[in-house]
C-alpha atoms as a PDB file:
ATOM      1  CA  UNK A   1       9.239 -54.024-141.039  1.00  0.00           C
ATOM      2  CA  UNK A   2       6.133 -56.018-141.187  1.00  0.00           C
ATOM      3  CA  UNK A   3       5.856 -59.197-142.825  1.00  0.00           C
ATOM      4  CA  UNK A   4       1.977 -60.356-143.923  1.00  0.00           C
ATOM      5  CA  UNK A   5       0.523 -62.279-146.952  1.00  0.00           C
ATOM      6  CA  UNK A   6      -1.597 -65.258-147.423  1.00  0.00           C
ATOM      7  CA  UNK A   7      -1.707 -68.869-147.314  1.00  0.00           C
ATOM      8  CA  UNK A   8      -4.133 -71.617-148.715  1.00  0.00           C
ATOM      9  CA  UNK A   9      -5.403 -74.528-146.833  1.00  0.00           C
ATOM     10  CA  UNK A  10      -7.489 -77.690-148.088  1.00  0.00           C
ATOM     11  CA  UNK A  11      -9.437 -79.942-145.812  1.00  0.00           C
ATOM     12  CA  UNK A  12     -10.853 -82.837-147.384  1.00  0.00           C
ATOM     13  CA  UNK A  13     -14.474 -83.104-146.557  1.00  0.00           C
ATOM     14  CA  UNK A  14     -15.739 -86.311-148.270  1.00  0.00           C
ATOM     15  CA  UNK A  15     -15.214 -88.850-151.141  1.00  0.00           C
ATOM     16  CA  UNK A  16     -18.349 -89.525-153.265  1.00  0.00           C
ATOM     17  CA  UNK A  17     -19.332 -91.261-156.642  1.00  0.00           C
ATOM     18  CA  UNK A  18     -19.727 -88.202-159.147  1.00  0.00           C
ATOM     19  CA  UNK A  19     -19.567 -88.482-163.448  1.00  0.00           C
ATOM     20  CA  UNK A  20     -17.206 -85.925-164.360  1.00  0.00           C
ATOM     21  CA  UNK A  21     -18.151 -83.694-166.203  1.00  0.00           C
ATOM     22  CA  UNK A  22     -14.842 -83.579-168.158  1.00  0.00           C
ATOM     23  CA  UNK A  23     -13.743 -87.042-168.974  1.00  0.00           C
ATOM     24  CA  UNK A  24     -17.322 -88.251-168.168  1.00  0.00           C
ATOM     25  CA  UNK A  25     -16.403 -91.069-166.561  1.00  0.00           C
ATOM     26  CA  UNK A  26     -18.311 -92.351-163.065  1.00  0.00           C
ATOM     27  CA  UNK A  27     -15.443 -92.269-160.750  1.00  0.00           C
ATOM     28  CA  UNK A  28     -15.232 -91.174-157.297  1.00  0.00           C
ATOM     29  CA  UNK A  29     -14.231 -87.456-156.775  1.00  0.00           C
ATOM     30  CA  UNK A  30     -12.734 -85.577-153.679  1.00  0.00           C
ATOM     31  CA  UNK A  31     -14.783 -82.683-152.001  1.00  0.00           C
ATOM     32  CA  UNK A  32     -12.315 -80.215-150.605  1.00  0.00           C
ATOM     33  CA  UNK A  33     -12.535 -77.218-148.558  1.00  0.00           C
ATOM     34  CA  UNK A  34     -10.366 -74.607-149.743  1.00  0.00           C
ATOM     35  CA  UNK A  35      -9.997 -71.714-147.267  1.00  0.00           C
ATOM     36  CA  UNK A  36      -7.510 -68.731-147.691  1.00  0.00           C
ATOM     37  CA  UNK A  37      -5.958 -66.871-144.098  1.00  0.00           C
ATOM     38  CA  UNK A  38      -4.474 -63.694-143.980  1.00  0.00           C
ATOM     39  CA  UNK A  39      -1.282 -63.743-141.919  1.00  0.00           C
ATOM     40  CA  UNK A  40       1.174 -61.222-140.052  1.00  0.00           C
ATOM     41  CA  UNK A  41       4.242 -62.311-139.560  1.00  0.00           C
ATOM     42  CA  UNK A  42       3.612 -66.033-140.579  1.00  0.00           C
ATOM     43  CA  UNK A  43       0.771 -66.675-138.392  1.00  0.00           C
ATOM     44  CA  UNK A  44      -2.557 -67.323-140.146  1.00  0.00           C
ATOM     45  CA  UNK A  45      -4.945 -64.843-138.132  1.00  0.00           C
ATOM     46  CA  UNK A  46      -8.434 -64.950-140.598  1.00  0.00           C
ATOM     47  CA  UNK A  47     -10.139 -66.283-143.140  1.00  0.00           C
ATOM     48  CA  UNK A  48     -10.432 -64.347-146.076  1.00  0.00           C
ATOM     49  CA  UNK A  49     -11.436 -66.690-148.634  1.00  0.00           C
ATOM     50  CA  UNK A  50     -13.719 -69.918-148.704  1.00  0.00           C
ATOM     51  CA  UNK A  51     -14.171 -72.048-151.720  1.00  0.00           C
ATOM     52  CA  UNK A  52     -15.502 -75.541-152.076  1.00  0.00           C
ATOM     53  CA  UNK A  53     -14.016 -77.448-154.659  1.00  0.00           C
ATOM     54  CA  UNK A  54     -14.578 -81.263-156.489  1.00  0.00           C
ATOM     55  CA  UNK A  55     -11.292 -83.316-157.546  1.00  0.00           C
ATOM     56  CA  UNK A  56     -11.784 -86.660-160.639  1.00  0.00           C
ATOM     57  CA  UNK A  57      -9.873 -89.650-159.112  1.00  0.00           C
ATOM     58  CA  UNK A  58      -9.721 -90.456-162.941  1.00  0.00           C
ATOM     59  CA  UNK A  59      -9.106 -87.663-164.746  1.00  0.00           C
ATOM     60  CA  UNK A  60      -7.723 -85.063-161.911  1.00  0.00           C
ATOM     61  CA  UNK A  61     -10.248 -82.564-163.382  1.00  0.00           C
ATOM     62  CA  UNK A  62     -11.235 -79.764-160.531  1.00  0.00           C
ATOM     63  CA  UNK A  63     -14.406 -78.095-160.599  1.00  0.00           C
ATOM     64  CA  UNK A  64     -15.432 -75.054-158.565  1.00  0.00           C
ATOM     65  CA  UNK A  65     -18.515 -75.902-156.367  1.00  0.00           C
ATOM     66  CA  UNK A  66     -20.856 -73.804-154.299  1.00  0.00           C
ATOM     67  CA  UNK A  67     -21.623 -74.049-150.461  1.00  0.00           C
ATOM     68  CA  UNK A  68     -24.883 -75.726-150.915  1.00  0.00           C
ATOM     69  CA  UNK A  69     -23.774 -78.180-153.350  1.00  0.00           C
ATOM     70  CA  UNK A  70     -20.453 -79.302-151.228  1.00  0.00           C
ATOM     71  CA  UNK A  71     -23.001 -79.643-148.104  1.00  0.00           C
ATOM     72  CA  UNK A  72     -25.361 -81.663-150.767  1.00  0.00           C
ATOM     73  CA  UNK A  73     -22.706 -83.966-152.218  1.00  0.00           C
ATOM     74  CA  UNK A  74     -21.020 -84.814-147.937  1.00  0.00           C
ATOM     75  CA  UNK A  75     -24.717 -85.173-146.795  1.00  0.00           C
ATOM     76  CA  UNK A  76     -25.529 -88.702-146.011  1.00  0.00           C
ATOM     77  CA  UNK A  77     -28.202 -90.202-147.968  1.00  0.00           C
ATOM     78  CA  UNK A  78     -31.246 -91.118-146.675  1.00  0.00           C
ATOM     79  CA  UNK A  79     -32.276 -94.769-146.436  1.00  0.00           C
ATOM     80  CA  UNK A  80     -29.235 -97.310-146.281  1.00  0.00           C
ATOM     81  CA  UNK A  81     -26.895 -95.410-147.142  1.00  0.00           C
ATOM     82  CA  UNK A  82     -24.890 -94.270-150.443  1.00  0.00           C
ATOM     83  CA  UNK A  83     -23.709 -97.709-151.983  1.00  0.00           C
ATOM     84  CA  UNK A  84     -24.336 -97.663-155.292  1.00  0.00           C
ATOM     85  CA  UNK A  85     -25.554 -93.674-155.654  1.00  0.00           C
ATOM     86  CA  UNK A  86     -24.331 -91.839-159.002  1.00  0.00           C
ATOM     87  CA  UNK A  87     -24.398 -88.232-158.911  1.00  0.00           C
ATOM     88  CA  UNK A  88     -24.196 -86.140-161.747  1.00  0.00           C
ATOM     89  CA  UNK A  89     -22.132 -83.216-161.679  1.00  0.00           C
ATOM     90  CA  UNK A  90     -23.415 -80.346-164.197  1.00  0.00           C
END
């Protein structure tokens, strides 16, 4: 008998200052990585899935987000930093 399936794993990448786009409120949102890893036997052996994802502190809306844009929003901002940048979520 063999045993396989899947399993789902989140690392947090970053937390920034986003509005939501659902309760529209600035608050500061969690930028996950969600990856997906085929296993045998219990034993994640390979990704199958990747998917970046955005989380409302306020709200606990989710929204999907691409590659680019998760890379965009965990970039460091040129200049002094990120105190007091708003980014808009659309």
């Amino acid at each position: 008998m063999i045993i396989f399936g899947t399993k789902g794993y989140l690392f947090p990448l970053a937390m920034v200052t986003l509005v939501c786009g659902h309760c529209g409120n600035p608050a500061a949102h969690a930028v996950r990585k969600r990856v997906t890893k085929f296993t045998l036997f219990f034993v994640p052996l390979f990704p199958v899935a990747t998917s970046y994802i955005t989380q409302c502190a306020f709200c606990g809306a989710e929204r999907k987000v691409s590659a680019a844009e998760a890379e965009r929003l965990t970039a460091p901002a040129p200049g002094n930093g990120t105190r007091g940048t708003t980014h808009h979520l659309r």
